[in-house]
N, C-alpha and C. Protein backbone atom coordinates (compact mmCIF):
# COMPACT_ATOMS: atom_id res chain seq x y z
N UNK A 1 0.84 -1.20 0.00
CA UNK A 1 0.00 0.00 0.00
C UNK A 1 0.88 1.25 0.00
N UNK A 2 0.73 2.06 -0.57
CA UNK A 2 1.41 3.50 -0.85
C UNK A 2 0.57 4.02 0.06
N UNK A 3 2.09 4.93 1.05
CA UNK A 3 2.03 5.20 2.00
C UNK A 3 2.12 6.87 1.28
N UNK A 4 1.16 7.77 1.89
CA UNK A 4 1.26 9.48 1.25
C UNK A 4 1.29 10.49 2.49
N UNK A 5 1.71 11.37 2.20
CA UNK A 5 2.34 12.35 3.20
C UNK A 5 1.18 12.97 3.98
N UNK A 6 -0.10 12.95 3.43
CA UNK A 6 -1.34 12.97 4.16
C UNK A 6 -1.52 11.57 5.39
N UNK A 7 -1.16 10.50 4.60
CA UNK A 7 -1.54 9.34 6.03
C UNK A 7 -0.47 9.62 7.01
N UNK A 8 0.40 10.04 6.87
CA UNK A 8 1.91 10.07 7.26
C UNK A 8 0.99 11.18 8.63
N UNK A 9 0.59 12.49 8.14
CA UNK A 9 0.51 13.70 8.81
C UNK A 9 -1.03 13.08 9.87
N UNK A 10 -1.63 12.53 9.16
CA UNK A 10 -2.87 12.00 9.73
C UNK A 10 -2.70 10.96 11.08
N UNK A 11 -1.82 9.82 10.85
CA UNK A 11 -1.20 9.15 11.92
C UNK A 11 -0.97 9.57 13.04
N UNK A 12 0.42 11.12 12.54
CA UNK A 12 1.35 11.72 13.73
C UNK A 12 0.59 12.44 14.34
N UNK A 13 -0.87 13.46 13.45
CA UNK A 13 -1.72 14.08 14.63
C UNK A 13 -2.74 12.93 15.27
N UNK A 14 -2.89 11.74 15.11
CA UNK A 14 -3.96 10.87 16.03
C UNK A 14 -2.86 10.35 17.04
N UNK A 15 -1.68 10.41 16.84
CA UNK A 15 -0.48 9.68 18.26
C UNK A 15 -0.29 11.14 18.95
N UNK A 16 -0.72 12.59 18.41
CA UNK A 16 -0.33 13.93 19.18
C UNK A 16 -1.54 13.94 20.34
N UNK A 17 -3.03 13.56 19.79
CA UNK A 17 -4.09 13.82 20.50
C UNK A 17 -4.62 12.41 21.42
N UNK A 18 -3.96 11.59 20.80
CA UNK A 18 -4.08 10.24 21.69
C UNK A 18 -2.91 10.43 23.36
N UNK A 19 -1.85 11.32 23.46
CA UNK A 19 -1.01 11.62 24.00
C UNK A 19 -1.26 12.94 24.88
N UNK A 20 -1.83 13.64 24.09
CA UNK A 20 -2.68 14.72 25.14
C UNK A 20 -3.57 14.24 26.31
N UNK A 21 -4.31 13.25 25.52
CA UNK A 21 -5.69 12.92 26.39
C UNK A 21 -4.86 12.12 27.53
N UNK A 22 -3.83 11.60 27.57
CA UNK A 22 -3.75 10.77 28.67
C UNK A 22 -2.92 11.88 29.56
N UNK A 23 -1.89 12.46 29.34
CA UNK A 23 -1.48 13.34 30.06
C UNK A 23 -1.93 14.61 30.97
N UNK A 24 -2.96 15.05 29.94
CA UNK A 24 -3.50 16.65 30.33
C UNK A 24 -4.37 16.06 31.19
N UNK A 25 -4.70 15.72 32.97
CA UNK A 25 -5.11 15.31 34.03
C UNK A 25 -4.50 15.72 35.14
N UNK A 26 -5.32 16.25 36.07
CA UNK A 26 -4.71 16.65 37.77
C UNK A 26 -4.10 14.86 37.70
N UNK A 27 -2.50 15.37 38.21
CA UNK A 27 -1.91 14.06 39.01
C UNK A 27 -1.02 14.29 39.05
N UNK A 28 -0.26 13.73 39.94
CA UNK A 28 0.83 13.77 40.58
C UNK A 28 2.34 14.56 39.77
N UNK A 29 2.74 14.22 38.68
CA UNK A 29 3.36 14.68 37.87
C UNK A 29 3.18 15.80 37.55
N UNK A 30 2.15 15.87 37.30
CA UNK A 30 1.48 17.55 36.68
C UNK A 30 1.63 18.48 37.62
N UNK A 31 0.96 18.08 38.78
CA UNK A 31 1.13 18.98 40.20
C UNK A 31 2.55 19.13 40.39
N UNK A 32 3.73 18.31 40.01
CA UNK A 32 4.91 18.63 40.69
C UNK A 32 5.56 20.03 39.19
N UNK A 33 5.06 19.20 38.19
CA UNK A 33 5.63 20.33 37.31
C UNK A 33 5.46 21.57 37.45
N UNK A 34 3.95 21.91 37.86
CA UNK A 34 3.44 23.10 38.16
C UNK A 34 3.60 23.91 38.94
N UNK A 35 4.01 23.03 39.90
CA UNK A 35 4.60 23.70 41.11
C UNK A 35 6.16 24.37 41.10
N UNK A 36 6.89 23.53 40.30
CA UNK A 36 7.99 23.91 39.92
C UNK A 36 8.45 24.99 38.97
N UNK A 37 7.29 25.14 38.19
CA UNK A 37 7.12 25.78 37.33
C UNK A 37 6.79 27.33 37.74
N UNK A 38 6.01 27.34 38.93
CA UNK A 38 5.65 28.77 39.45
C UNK A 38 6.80 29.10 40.04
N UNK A 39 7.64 28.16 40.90
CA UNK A 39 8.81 28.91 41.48
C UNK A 39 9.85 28.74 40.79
N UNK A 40 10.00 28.45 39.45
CA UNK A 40 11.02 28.95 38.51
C UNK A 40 12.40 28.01 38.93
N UNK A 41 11.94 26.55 39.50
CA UNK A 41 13.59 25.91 40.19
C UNK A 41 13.32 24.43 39.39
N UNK A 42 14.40 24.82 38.58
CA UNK A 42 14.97 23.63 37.94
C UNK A 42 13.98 23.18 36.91
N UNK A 43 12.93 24.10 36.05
CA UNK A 43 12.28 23.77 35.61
C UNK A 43 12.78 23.06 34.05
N UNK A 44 14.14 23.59 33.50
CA UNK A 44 13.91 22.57 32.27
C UNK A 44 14.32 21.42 32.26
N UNK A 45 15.07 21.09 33.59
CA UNK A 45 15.39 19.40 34.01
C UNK A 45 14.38 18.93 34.21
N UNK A 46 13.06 19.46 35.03
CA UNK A 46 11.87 18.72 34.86
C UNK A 46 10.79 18.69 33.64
N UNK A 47 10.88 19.18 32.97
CA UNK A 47 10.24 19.01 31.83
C UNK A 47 11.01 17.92 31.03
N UNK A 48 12.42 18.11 30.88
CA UNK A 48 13.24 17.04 30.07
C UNK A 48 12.89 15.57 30.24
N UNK A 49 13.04 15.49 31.91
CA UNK A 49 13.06 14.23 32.58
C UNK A 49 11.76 13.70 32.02
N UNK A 50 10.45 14.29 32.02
CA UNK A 50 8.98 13.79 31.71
C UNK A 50 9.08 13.92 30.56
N UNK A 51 9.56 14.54 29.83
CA UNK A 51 9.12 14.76 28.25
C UNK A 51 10.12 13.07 27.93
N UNK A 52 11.56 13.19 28.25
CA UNK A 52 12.22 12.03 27.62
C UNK A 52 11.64 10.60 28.45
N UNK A 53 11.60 10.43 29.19
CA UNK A 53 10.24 9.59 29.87
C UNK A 53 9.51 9.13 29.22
N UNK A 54 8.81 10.32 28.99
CA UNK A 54 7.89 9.26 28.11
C UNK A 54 8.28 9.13 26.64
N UNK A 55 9.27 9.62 26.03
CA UNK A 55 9.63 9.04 24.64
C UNK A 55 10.20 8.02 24.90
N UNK A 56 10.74 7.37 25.45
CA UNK A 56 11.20 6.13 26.47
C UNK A 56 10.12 5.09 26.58
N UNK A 57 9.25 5.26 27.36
CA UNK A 57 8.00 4.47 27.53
C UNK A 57 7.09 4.47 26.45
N UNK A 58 6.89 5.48 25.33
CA UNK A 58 5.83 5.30 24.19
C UNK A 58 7.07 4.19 23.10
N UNK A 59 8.45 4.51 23.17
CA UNK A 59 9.00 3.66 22.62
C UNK A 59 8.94 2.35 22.57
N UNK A 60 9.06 2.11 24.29
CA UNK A 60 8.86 0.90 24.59
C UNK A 60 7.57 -0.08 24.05
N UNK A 61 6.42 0.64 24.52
CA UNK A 61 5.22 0.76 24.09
C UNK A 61 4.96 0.01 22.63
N UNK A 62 5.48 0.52 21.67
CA UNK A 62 5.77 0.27 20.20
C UNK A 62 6.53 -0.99 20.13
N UNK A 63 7.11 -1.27 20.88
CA UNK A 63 8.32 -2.36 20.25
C UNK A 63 7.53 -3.58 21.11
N UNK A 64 6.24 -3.44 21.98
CA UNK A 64 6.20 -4.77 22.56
C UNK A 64 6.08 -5.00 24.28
N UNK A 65 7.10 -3.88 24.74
CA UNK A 65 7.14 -4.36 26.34
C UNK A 65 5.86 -4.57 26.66
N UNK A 66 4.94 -3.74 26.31
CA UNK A 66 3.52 -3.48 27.17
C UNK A 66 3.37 -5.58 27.17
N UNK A 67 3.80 -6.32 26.35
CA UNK A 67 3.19 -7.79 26.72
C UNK A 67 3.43 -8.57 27.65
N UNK A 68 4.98 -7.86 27.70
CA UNK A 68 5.83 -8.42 28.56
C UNK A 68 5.11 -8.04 30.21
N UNK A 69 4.86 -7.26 30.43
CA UNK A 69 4.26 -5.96 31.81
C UNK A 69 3.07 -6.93 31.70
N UNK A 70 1.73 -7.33 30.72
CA UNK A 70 1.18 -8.30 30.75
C UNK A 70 1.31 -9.58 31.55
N UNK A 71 2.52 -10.44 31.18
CA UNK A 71 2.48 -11.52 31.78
C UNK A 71 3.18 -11.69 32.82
N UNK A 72 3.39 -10.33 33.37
CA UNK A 72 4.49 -10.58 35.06
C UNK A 72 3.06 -9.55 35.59
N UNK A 73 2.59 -10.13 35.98
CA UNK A 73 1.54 -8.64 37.09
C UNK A 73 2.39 -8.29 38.17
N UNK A 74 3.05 -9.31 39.06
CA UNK A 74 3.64 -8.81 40.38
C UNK A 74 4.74 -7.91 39.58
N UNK A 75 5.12 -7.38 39.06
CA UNK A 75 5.81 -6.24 38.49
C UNK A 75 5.29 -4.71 38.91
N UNK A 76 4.04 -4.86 38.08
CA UNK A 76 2.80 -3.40 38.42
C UNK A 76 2.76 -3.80 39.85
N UNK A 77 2.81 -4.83 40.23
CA UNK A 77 2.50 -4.47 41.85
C UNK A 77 3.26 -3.84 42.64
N UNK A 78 4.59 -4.18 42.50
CA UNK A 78 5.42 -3.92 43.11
C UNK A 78 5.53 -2.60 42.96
N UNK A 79 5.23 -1.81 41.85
CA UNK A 79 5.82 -0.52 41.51
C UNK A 79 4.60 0.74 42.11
N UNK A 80 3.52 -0.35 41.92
CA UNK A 80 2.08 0.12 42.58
C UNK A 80 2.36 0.61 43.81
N UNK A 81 2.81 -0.54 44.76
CA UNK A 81 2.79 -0.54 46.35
C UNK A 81 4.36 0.86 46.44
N UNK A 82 5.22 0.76 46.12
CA UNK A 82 6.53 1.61 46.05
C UNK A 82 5.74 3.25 45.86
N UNK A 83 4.99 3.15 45.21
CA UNK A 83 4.27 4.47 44.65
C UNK A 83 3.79 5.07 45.59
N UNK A 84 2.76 3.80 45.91
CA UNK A 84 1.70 4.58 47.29
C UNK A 84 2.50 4.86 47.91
N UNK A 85 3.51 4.81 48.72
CA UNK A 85 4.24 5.00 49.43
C UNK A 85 4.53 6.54 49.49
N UNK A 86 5.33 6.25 48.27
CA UNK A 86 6.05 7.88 48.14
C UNK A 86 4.83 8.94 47.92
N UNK A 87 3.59 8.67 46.97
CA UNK A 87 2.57 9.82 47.08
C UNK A 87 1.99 9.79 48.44
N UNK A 88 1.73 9.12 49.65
CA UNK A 88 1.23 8.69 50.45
C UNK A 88 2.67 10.43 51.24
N UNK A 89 3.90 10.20 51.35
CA UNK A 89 4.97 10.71 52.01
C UNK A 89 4.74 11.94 51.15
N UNK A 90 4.68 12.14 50.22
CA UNK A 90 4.47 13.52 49.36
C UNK A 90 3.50 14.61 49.94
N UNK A 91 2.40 14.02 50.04
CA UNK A 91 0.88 14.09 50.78
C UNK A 91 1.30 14.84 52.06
N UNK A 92 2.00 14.09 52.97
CA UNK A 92 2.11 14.46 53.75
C UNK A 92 2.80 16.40 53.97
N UNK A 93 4.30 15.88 52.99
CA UNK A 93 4.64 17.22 52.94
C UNK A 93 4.00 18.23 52.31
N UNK A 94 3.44 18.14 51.26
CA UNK A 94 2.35 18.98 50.62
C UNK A 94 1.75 19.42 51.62
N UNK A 95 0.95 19.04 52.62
CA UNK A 95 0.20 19.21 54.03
C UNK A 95 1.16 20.43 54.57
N UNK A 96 2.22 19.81 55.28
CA UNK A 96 2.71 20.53 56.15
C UNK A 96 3.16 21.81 55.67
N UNK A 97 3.66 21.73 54.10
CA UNK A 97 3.66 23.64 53.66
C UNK A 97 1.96 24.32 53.62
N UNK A 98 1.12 23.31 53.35
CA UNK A 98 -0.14 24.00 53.48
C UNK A 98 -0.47 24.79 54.88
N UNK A 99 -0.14 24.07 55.86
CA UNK A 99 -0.31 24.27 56.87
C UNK A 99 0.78 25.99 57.47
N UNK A 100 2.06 25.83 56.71
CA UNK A 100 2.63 26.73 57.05
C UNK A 100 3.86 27.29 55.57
N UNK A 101 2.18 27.91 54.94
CA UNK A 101 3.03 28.39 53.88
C UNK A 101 3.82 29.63 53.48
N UNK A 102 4.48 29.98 52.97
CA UNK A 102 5.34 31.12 52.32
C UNK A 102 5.23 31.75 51.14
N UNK A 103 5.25 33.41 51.16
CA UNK A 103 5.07 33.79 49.48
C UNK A 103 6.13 33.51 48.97
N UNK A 104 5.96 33.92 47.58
CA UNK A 104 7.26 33.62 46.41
C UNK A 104 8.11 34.15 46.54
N UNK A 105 7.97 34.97 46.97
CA UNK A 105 9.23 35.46 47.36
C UNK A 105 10.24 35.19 48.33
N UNK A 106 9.66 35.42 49.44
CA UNK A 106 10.16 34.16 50.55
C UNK A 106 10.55 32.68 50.13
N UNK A 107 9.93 31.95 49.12
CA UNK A 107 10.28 30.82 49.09
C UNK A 107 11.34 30.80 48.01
N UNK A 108 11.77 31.97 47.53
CA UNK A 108 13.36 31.57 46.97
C UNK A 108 14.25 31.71 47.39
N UNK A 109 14.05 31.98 48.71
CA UNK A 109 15.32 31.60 50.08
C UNK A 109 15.02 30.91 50.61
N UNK A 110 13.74 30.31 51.24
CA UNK A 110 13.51 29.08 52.27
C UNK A 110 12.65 27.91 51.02
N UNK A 111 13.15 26.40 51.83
CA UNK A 111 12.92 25.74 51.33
C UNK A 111 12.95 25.18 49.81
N UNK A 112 14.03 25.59 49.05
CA UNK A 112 13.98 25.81 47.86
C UNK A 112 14.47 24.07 47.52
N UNK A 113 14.29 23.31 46.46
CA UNK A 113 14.93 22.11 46.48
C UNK A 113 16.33 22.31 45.56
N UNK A 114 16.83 21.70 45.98
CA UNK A 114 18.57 21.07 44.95
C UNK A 114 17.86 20.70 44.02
N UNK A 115 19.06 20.76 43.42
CA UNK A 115 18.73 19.60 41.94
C UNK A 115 18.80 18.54 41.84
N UNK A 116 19.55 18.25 43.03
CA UNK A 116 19.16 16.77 43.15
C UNK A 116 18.00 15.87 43.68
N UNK A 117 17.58 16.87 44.61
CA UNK A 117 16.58 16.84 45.21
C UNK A 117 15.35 16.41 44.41
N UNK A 118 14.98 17.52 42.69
CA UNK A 118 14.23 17.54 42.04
C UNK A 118 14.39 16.58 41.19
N UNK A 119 15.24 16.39 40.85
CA UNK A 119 15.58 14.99 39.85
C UNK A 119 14.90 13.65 40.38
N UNK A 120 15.35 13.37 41.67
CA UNK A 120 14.79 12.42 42.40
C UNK A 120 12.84 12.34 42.38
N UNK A 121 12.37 13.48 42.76
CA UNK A 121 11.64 13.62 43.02
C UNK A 121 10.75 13.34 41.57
N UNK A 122 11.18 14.21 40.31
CA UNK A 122 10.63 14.10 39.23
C UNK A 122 10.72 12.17 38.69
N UNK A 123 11.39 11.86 39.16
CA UNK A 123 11.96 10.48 38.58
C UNK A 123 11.09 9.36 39.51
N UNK A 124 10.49 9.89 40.65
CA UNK A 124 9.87 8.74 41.41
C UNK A 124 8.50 8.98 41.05
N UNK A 125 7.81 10.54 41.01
CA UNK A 125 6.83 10.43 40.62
C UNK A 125 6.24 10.09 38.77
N UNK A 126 7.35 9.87 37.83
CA UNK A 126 6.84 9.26 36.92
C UNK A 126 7.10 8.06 36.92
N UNK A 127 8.30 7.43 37.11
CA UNK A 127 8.73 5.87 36.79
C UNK A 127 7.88 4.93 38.77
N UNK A 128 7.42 5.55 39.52
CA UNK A 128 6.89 4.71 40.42
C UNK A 128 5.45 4.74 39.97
N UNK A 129 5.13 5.61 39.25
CA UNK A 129 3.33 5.15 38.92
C UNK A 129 3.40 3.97 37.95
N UNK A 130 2.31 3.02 38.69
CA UNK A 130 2.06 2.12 37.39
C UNK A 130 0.86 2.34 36.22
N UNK A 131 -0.10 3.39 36.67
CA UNK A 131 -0.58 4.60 35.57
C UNK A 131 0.29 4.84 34.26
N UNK A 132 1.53 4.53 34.37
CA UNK A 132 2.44 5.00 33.00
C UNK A 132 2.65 3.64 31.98
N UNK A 133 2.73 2.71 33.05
CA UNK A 133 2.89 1.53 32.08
C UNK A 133 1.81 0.91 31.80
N UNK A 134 0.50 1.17 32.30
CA UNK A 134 -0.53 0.66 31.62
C UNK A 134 -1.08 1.96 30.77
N UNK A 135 -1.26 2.93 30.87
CA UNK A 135 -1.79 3.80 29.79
C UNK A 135 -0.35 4.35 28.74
N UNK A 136 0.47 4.73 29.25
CA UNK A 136 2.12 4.93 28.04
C UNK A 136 2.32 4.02 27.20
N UNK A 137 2.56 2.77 27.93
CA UNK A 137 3.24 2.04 27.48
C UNK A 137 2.28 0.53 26.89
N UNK A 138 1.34 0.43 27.69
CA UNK A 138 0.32 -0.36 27.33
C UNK A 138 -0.36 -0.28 25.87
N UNK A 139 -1.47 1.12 26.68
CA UNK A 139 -2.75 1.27 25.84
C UNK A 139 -1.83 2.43 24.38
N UNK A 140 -0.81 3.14 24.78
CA UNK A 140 -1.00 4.00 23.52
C UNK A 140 0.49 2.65 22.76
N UNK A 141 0.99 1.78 23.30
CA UNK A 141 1.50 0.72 22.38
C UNK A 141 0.65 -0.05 21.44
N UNK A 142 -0.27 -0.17 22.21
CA UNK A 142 -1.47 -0.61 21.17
C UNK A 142 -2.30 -0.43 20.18
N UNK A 143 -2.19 0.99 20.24
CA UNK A 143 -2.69 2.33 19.57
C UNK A 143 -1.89 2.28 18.40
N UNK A 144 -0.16 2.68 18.53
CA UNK A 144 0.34 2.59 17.81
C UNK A 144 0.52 1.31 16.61
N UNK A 145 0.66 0.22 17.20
CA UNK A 145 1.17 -0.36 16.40
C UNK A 145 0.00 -1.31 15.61
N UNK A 146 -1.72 -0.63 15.78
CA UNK A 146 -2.88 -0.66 15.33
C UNK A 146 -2.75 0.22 13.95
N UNK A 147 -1.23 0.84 13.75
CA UNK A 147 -0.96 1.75 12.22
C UNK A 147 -0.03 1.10 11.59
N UNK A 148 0.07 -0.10 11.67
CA UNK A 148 1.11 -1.04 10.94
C UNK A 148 2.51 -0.22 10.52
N UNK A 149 3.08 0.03 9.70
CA UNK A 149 4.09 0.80 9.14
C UNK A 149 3.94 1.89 9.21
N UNK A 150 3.27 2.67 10.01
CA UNK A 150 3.15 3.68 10.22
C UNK A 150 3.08 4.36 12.03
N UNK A 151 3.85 3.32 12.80
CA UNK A 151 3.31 3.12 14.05
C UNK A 151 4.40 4.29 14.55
N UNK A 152 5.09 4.42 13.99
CA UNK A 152 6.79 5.19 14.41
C UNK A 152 5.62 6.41 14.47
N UNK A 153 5.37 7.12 13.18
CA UNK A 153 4.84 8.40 12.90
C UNK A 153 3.83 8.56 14.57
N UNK A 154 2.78 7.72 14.45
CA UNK A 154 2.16 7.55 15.58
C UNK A 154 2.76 8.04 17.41
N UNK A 155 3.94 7.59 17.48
CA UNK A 155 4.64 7.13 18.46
C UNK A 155 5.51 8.82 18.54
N UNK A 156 5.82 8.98 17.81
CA UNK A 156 6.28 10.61 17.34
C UNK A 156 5.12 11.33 17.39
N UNK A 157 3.96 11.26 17.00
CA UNK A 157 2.82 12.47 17.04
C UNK A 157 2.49 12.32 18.88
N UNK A 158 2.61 11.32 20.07
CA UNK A 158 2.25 11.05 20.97
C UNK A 158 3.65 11.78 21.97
N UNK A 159 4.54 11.65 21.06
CA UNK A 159 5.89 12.17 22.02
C UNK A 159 5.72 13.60 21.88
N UNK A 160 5.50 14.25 20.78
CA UNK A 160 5.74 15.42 20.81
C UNK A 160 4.60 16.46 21.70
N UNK A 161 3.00 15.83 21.76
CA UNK A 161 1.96 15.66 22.31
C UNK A 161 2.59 16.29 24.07
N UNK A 162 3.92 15.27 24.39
CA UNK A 162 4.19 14.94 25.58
C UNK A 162 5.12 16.25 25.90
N UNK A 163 5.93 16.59 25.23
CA UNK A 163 6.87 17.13 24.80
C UNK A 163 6.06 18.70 25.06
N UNK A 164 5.34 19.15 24.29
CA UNK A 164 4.33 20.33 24.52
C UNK A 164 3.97 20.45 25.32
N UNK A 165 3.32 19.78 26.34
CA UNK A 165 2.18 19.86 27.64
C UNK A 165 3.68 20.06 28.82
N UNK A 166 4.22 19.42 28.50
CA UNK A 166 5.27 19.60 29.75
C UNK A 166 5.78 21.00 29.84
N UNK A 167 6.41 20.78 28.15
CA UNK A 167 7.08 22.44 27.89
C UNK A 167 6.06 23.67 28.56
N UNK A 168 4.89 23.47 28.12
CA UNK A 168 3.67 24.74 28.59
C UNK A 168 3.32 24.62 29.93
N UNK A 169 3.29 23.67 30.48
CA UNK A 169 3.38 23.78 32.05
C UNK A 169 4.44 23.82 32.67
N UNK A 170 5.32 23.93 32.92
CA UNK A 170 6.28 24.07 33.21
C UNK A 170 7.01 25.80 32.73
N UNK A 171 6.82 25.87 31.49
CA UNK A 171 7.15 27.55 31.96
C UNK A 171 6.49 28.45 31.70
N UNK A 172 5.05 28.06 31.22
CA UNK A 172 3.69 28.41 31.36
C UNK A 172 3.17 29.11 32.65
N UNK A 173 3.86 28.14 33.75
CA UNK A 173 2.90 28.71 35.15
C UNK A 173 3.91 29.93 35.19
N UNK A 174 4.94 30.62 34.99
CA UNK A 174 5.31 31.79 35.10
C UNK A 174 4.68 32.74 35.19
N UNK A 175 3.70 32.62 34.49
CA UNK A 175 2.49 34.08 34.32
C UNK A 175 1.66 33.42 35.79
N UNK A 176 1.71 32.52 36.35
CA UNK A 176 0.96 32.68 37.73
C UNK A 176 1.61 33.02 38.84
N UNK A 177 2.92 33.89 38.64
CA UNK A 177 3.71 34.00 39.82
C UNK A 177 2.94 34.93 40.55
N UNK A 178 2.24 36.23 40.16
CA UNK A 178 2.17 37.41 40.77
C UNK A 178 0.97 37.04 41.63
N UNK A 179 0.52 36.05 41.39
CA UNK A 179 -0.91 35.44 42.10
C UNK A 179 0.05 34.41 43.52
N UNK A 180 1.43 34.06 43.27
CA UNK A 180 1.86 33.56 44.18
C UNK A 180 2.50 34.03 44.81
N UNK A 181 2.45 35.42 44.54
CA UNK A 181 3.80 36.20 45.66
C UNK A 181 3.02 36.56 46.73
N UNK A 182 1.39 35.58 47.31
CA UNK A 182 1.12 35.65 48.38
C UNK A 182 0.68 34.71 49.43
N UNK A 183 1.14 34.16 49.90
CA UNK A 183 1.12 33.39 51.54
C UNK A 183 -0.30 32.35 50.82
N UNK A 184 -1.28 33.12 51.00
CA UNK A 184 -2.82 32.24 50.74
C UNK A 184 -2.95 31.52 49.53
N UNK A 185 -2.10 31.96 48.59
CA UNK A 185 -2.24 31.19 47.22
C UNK A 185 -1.16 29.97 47.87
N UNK A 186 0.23 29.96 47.82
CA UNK A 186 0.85 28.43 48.16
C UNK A 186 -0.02 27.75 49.10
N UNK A 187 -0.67 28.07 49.90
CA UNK A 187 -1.60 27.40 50.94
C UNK A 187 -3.01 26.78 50.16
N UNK A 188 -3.73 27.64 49.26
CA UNK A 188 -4.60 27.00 48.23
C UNK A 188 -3.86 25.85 47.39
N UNK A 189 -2.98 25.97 47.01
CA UNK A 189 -2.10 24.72 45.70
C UNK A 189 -1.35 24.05 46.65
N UNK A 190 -0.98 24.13 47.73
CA UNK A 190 -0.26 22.82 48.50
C UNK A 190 -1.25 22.46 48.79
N UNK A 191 -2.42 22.91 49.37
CA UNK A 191 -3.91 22.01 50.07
C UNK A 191 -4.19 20.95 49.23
N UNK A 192 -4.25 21.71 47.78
CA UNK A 192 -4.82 20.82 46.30
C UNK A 192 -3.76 19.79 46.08
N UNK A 193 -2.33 19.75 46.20
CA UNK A 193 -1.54 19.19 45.42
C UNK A 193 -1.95 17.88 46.87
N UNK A 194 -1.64 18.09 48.31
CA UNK A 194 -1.95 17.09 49.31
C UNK A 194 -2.99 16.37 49.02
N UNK A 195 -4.15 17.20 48.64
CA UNK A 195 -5.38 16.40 48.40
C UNK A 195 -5.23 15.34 47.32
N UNK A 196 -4.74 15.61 45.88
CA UNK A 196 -4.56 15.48 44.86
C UNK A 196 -3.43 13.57 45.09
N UNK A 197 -1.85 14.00 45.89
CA UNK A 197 -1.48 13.01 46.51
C UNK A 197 -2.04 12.08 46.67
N UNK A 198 -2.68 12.28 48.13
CA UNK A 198 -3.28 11.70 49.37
C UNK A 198 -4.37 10.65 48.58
N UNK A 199 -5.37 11.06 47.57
CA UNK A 199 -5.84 10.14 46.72
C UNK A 199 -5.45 9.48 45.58
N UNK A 200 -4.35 9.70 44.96
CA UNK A 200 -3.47 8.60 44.09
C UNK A 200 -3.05 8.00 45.11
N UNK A 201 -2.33 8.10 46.02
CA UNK A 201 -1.50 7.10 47.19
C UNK A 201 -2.60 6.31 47.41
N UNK A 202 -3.87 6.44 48.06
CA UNK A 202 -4.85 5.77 48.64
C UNK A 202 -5.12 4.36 47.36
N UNK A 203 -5.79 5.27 46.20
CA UNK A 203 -6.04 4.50 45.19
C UNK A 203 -4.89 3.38 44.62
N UNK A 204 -3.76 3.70 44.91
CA UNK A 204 -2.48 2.98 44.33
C UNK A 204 -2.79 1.81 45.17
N UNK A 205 -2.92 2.28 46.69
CA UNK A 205 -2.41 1.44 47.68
C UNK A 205 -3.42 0.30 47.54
N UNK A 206 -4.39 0.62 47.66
CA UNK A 206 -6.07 -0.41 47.63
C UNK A 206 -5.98 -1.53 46.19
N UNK A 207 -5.23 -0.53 45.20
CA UNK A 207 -5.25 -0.89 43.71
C UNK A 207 -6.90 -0.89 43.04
N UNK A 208 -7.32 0.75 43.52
CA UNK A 208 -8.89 0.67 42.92
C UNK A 208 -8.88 2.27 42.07
């Protein structure tokens, strides 16, 4: 079958909007980008880390793993139970700045994280959800390679999908600083981001 630069373009935007829909959701990831994103620390290591992430996992996705993740379940479990954990400990701290928060300004002297700090942090909340390997790597593997010779294009319209949403949140929330250079706003978005936690951890933990 002759393959034309229309199916080609048609593919890469159904892997761009198949890639939106799973990403663009309150969760855990999103909340940390955003957050990072308003206080301007270390934001293009965290966008990198999630954006190459998931070109990583939609790769994977394409070539097959998702079967493999299939026939080991205690795998997702394990990564399940590891998760709750850390959103469960996240939760918590989210809480305690709610409880005693700081404007933006203030918070680029107190409490600010390392970079190592954020790396870690960005790296547990995508690779400990098992949310990534059943919808990344699973469902949009399936997606893809439902375009026969055309699954790459697919897999590329879903990365770049990924690639955008990070980029725009992440230095997007800039324009919400002036709304954060006050005490009651970090106390509104740590309340949300705890809340936000506190029920992925729960849900991870139960596995419902």
């Amino acid at each position: 079958m002759l393959v034309t630069s229309l199916d080609i373009f048609a593919t890469w935007a159904t892997g761009l909007g198949a890639g939106l829909a799973l990403i663009i959701a309150i969760g855990a990831q999103n909340a940390f980008v955003l957050r990072q994103g308003i206080r301007g620390e270390h934001v293009g290591l965290v966008v990198a880390v999630c954006a190459l992430s998931d070109i990583v996992l939609i790769a994977a996705g394409i070539l097959g793993i998702g079967a493999v993740i299939t026939a080991v379940p205690g795998v997702v479990v394990t990564i399940r139970l590891a998760g709750a954990a850390f959103l469960l400990g996240y939760a918590v701290l989210a809480a305690r700045r709610a409880i005693r928060p700081g404007s933006l300004r203030e918070g680029t002297q107190q409490g600010r994280l390392s970079k190592r700090a954020a790396l870690a942090t960005v790296l547990a909340l995508t690779w400990l959800n098992p949310h990534v390997y059943l919808d990344t790597v699973l469902l949009l593997g399936t997606l893809a390679n439902q375009h026969g010779s055309l699954r790459w294009w697919f897999g590329v319209g879903a990365a770049a999908g990924s690639l955008f949403w990070f980029s725009a949140l992440g230095w997007g929330a800039r324009l919400l600083r002036p709304v954060f250079a006050k005490p009651g706003a970090w106390r509104v978005l740590d309340a949300v981001i705890a809340a936000v936690m506190l029920m992925l951890g729960l849900r991870m933990a139960f596995g419902f």
